[in-house]
PDB file of N, CA and C in Angstrom:
ATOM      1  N   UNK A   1       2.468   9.294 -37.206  1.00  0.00           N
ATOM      2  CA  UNK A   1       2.365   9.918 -35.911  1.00  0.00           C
ATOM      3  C   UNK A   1       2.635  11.414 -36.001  1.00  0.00           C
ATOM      4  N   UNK A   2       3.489  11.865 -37.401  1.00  0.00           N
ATOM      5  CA  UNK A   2       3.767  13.254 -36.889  1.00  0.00           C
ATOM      6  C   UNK A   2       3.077  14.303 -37.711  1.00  0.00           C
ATOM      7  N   UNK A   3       1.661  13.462 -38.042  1.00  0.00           N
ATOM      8  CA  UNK A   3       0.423  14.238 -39.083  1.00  0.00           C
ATOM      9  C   UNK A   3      -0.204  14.373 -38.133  1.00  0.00           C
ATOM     10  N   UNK A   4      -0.615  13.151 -36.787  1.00  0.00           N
ATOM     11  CA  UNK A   4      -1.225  13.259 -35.679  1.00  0.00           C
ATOM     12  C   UNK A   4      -0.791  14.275 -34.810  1.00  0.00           C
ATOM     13  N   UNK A   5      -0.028  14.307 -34.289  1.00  0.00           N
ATOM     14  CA  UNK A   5       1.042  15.292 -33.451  1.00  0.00           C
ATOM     15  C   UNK A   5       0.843  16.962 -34.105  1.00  0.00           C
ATOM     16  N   UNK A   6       1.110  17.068 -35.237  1.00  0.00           N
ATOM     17  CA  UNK A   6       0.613  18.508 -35.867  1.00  0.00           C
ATOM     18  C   UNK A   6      -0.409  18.629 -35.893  1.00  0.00           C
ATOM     19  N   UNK A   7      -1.469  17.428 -36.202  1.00  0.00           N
ATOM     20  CA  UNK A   7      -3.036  18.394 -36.487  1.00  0.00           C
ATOM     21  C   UNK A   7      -3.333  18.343 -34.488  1.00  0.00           C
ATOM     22  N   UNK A   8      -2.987  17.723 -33.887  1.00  0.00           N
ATOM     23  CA  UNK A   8      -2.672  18.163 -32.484  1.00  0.00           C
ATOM     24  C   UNK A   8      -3.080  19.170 -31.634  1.00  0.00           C
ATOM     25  N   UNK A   9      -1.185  19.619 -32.379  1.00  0.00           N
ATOM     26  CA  UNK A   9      -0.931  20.669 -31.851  1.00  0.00           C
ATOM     27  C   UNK A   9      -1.755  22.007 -32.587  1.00  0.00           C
ATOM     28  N   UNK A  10      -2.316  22.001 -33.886  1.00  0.00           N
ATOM     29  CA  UNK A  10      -2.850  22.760 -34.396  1.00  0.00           C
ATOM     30  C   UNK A  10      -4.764  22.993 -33.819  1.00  0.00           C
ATOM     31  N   UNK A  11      -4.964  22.218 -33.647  1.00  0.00           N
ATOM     32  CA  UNK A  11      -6.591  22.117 -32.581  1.00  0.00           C
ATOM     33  C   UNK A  11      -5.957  22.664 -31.511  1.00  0.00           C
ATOM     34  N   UNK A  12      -5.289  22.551 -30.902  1.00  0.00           N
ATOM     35  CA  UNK A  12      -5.149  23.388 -29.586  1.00  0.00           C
ATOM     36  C   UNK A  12      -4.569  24.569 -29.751  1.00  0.00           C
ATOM     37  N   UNK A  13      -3.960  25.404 -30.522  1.00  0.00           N
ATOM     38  CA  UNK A  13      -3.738  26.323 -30.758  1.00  0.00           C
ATOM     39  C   UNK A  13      -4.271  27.088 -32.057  1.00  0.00           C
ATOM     40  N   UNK A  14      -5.797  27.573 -31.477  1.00  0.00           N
ATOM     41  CA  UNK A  14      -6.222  28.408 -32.111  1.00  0.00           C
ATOM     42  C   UNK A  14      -5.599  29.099 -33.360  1.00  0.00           C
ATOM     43  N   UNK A  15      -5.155  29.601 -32.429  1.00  0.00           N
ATOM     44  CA  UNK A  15      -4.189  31.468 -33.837  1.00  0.00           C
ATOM     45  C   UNK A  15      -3.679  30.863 -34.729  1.00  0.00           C
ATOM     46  N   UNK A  16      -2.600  29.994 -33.901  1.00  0.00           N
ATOM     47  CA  UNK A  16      -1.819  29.571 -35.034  1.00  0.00           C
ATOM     48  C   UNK A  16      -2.634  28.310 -36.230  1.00  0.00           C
ATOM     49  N   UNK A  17      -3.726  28.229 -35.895  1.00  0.00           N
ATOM     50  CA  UNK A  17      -4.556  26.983 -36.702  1.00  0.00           C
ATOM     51  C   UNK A  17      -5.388  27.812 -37.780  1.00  0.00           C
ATOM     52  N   UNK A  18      -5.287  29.350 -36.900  1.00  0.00           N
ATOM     53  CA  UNK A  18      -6.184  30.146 -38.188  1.00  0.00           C
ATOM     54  C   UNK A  18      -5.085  30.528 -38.978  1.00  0.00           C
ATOM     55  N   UNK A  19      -3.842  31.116 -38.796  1.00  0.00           N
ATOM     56  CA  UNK A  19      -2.895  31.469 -39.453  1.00  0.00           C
ATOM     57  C   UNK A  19      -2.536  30.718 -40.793  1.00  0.00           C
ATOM     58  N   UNK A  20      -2.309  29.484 -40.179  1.00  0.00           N
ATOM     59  CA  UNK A  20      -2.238  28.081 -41.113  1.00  0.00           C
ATOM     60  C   UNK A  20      -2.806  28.123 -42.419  1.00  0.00           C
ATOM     61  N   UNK A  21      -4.189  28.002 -41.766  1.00  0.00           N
ATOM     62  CA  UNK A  21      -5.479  28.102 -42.811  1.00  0.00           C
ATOM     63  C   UNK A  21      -5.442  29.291 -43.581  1.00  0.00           C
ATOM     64  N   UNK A  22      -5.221  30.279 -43.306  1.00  0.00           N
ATOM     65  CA  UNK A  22      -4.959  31.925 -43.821  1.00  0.00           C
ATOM     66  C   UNK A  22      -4.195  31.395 -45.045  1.00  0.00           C
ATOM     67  N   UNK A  23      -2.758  31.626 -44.536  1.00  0.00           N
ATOM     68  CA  UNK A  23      -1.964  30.848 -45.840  1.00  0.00           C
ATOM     69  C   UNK A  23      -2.322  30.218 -46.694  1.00  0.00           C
ATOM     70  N   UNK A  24      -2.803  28.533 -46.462  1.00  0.00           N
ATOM     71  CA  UNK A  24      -3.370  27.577 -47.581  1.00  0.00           C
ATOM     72  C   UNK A  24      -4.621  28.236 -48.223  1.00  0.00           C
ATOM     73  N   UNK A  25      -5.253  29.108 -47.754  1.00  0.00           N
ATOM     74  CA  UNK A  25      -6.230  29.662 -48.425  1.00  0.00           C
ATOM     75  C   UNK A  25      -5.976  30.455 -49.479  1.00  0.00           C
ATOM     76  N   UNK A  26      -4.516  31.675 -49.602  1.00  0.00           N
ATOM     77  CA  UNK A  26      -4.292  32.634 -50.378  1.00  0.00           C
ATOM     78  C   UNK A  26      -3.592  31.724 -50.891  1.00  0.00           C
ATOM     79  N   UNK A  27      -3.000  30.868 -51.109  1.00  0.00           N
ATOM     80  CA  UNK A  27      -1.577  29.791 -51.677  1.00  0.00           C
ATOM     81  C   UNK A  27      -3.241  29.090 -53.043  1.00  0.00           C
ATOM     82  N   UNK A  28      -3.980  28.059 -52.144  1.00  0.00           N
ATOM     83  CA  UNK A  28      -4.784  27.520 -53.228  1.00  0.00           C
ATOM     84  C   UNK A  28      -6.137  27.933 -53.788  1.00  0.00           C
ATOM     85  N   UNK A  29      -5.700  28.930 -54.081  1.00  0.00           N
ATOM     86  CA  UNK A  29      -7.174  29.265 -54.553  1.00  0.00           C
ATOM     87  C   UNK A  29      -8.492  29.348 -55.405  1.00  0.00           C
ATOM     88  N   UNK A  30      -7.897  28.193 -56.591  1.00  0.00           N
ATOM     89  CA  UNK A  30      -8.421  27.275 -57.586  1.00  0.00           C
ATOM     90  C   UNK A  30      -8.805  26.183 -57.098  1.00  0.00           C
ATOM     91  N   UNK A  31     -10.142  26.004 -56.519  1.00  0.00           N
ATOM     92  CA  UNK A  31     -10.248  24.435 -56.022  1.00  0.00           C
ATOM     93  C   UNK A  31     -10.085  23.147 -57.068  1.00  0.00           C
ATOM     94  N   UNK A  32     -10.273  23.355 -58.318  1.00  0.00           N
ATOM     95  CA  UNK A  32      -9.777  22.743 -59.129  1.00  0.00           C
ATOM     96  C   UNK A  32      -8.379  22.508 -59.676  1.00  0.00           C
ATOM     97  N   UNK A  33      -7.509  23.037 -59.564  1.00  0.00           N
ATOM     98  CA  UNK A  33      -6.034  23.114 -59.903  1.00  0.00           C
ATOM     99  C   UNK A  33      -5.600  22.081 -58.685  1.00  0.00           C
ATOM    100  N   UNK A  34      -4.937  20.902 -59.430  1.00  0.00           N
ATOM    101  CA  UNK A  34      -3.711  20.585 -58.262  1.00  0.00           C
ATOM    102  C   UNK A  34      -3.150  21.299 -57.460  1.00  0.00           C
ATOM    103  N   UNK A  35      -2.699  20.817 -56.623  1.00  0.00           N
ATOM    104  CA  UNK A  35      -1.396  21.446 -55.633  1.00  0.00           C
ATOM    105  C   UNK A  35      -0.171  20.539 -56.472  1.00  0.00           C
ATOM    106  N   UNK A  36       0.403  21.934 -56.874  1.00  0.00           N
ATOM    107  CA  UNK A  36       2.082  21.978 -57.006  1.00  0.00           C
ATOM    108  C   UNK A  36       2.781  21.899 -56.261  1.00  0.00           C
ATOM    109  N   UNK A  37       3.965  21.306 -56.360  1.00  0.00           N
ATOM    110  CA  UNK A  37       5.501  22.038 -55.515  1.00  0.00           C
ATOM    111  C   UNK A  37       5.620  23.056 -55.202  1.00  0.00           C
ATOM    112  N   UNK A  38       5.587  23.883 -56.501  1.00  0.00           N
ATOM    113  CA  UNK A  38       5.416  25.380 -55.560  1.00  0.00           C
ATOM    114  C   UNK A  38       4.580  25.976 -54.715  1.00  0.00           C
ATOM    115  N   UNK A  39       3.463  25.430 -54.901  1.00  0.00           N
ATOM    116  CA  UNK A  39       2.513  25.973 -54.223  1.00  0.00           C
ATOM    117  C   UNK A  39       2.895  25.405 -52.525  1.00  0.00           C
ATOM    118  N   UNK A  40       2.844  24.349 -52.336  1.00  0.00           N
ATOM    119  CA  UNK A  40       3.848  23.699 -51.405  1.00  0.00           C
ATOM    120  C   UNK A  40       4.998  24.266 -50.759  1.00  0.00           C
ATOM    121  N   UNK A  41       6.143  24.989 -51.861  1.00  0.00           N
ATOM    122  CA  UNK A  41       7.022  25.856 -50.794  1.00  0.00           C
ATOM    123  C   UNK A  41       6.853  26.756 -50.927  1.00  0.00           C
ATOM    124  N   UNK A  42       5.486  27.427 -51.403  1.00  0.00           N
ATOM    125  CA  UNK A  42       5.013  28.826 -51.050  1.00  0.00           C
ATOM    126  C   UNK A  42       4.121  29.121 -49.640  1.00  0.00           C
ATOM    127  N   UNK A  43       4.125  27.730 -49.022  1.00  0.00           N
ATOM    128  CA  UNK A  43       3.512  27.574 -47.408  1.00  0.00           C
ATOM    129  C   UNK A  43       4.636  27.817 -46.487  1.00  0.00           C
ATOM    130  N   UNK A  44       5.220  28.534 -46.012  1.00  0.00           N
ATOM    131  CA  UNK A  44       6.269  28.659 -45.063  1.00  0.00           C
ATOM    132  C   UNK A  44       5.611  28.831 -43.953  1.00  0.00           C
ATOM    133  N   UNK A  45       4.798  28.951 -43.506  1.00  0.00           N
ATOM    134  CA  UNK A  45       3.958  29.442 -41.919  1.00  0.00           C
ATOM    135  C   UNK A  45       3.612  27.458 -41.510  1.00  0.00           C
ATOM    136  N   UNK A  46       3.022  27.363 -42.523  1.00  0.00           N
ATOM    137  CA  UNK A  46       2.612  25.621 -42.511  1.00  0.00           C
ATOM    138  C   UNK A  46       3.894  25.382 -42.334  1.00  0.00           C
ATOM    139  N   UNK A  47       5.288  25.288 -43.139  1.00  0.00           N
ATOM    140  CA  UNK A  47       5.755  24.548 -42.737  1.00  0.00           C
ATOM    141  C   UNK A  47       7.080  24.727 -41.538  1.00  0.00           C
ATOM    142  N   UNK A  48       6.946  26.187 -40.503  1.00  0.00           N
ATOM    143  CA  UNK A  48       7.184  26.280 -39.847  1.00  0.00           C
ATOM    144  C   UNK A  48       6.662  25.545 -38.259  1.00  0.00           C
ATOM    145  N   UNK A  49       5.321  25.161 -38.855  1.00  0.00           N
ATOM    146  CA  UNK A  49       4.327  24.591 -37.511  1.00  0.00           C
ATOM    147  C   UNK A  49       4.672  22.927 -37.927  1.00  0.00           C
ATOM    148  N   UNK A  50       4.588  22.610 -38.431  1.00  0.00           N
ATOM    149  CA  UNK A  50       5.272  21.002 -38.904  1.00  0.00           C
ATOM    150  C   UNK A  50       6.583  20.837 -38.334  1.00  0.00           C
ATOM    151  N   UNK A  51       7.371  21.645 -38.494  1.00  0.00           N
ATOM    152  CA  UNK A  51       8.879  21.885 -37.778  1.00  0.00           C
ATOM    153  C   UNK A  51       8.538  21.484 -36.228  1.00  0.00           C
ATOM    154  N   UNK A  52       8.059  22.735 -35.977  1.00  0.00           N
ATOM    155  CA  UNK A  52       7.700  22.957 -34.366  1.00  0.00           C
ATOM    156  C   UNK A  52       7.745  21.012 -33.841  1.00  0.00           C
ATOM    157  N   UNK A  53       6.338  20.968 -34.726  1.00  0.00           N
ATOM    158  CA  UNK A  53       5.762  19.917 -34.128  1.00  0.00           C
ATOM    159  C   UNK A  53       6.559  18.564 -34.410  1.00  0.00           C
ATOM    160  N   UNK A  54       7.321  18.720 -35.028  1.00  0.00           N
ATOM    161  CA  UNK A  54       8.455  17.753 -35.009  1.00  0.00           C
ATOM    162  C   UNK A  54       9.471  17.354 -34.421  1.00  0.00           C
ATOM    163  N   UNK A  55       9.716  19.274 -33.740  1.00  0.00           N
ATOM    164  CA  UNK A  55      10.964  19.516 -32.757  1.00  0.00           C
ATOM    165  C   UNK A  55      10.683  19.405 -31.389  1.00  0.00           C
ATOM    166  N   UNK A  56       8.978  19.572 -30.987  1.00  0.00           N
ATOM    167  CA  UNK A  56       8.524  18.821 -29.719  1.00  0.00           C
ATOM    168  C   UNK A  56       8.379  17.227 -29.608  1.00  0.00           C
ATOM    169  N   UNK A  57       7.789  16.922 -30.601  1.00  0.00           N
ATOM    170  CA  UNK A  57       7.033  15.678 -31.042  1.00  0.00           C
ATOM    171  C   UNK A  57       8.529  14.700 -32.055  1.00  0.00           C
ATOM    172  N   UNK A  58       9.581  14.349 -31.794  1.00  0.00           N
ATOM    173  CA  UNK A  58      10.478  13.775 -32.572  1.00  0.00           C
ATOM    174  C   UNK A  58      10.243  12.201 -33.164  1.00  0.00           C
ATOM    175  N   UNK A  59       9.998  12.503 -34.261  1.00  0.00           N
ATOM    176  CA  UNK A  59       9.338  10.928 -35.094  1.00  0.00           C
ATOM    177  C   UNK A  59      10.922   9.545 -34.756  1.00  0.00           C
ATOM    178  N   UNK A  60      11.730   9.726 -34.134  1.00  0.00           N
ATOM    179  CA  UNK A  60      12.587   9.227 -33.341  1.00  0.00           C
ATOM    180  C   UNK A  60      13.067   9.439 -32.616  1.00  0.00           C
ATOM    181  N   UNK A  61      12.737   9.174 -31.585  1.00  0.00           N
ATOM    182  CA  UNK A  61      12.843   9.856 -29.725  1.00  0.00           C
ATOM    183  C   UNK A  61      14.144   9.128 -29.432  1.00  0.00           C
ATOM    184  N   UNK A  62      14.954   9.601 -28.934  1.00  0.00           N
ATOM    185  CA  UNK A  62      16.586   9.447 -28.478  1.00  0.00           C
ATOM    186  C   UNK A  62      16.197   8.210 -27.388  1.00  0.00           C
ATOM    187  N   UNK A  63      16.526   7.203 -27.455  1.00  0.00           N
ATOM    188  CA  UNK A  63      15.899   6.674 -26.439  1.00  0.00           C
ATOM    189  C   UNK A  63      17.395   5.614 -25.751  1.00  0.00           C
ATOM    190  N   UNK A  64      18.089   5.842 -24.855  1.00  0.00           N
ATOM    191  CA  UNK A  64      19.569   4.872 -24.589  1.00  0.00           C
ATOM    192  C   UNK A  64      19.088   3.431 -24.060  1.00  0.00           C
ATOM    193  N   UNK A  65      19.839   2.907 -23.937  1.00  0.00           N
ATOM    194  CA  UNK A  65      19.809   1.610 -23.556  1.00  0.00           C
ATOM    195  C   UNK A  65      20.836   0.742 -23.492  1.00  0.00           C
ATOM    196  N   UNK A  66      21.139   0.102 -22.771  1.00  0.00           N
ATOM    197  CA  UNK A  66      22.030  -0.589 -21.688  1.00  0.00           C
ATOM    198  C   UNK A  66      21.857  -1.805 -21.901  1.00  0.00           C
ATOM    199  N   UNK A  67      22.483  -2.363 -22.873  1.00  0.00           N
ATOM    200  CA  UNK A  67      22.538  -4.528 -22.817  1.00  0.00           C
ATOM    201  C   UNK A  67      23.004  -4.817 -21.385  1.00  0.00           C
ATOM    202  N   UNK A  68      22.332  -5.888 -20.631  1.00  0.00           N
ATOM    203  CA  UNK A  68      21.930  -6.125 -19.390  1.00  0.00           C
ATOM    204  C   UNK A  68      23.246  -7.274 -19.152  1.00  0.00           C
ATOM    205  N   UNK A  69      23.501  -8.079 -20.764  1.00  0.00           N
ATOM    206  CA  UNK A  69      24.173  -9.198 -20.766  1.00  0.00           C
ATOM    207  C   UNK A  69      24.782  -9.359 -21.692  1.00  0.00           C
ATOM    208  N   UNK A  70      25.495 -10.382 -21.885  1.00  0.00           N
ATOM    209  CA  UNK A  70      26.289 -10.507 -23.432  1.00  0.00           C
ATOM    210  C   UNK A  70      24.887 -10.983 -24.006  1.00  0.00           C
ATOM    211  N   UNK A  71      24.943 -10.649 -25.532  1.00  0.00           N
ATOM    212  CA  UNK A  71      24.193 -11.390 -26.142  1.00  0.00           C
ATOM    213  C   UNK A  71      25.001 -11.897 -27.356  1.00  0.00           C
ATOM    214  N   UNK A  72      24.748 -13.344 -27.603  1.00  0.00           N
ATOM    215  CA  UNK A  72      24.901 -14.379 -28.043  1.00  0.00           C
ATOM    216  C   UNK A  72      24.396 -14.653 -29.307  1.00  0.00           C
ATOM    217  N   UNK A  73      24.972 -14.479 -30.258  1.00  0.00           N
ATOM    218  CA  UNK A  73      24.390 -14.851 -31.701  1.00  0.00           C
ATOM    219  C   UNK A  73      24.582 -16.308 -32.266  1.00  0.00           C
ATOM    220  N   UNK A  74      23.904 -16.638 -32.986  1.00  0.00           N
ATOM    221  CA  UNK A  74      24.063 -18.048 -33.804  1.00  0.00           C
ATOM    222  C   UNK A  74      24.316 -17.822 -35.384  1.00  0.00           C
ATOM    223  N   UNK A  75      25.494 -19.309 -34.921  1.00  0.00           N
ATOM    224  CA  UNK A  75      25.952 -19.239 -37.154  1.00  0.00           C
ATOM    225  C   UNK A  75      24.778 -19.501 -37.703  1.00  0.00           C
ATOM    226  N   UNK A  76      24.454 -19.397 -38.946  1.00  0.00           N
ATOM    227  CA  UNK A  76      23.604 -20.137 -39.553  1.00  0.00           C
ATOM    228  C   UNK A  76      24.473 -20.889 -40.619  1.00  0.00           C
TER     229      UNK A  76
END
């Protein structure tokens, strides 16, 4: 959900979807070469928008809840 939620938020926001792309473009520029680790934390713009979209979009939403009743377990 929170690959969905970023590419998202990244279609709807233009700039920041070209920005993105800007980066991964100067970062990989061997289409043949793997992507490294480093190359990976040499994306800080990417992975500032992943943040974002994590800190709107929380892959575990706080959610409370109130047992209505006792609940009752069994031995086995």
């Amino acid at each position: 959900m929170s690959i969905a939620f970023s590419l998202m938020l990244l279609a709807n926001n233009h700039r920041e979807q070209k920005l993105a792309f800007e980066e991964i473009e100067s970062i990989l520029t061997d289409p043949s070469k793997p992507v490294s680790i480093n190359d990976l934390n040499n994306m800080s713009y990417l992975e500032r928008c992943i943040k974002e979209s994590l800190r709107l979009y929380p892959s575990v939403p706080f959610i409370g809840r109130i047992a209505a009743e006792d609940i009752k377990t069994s031995k086995f």
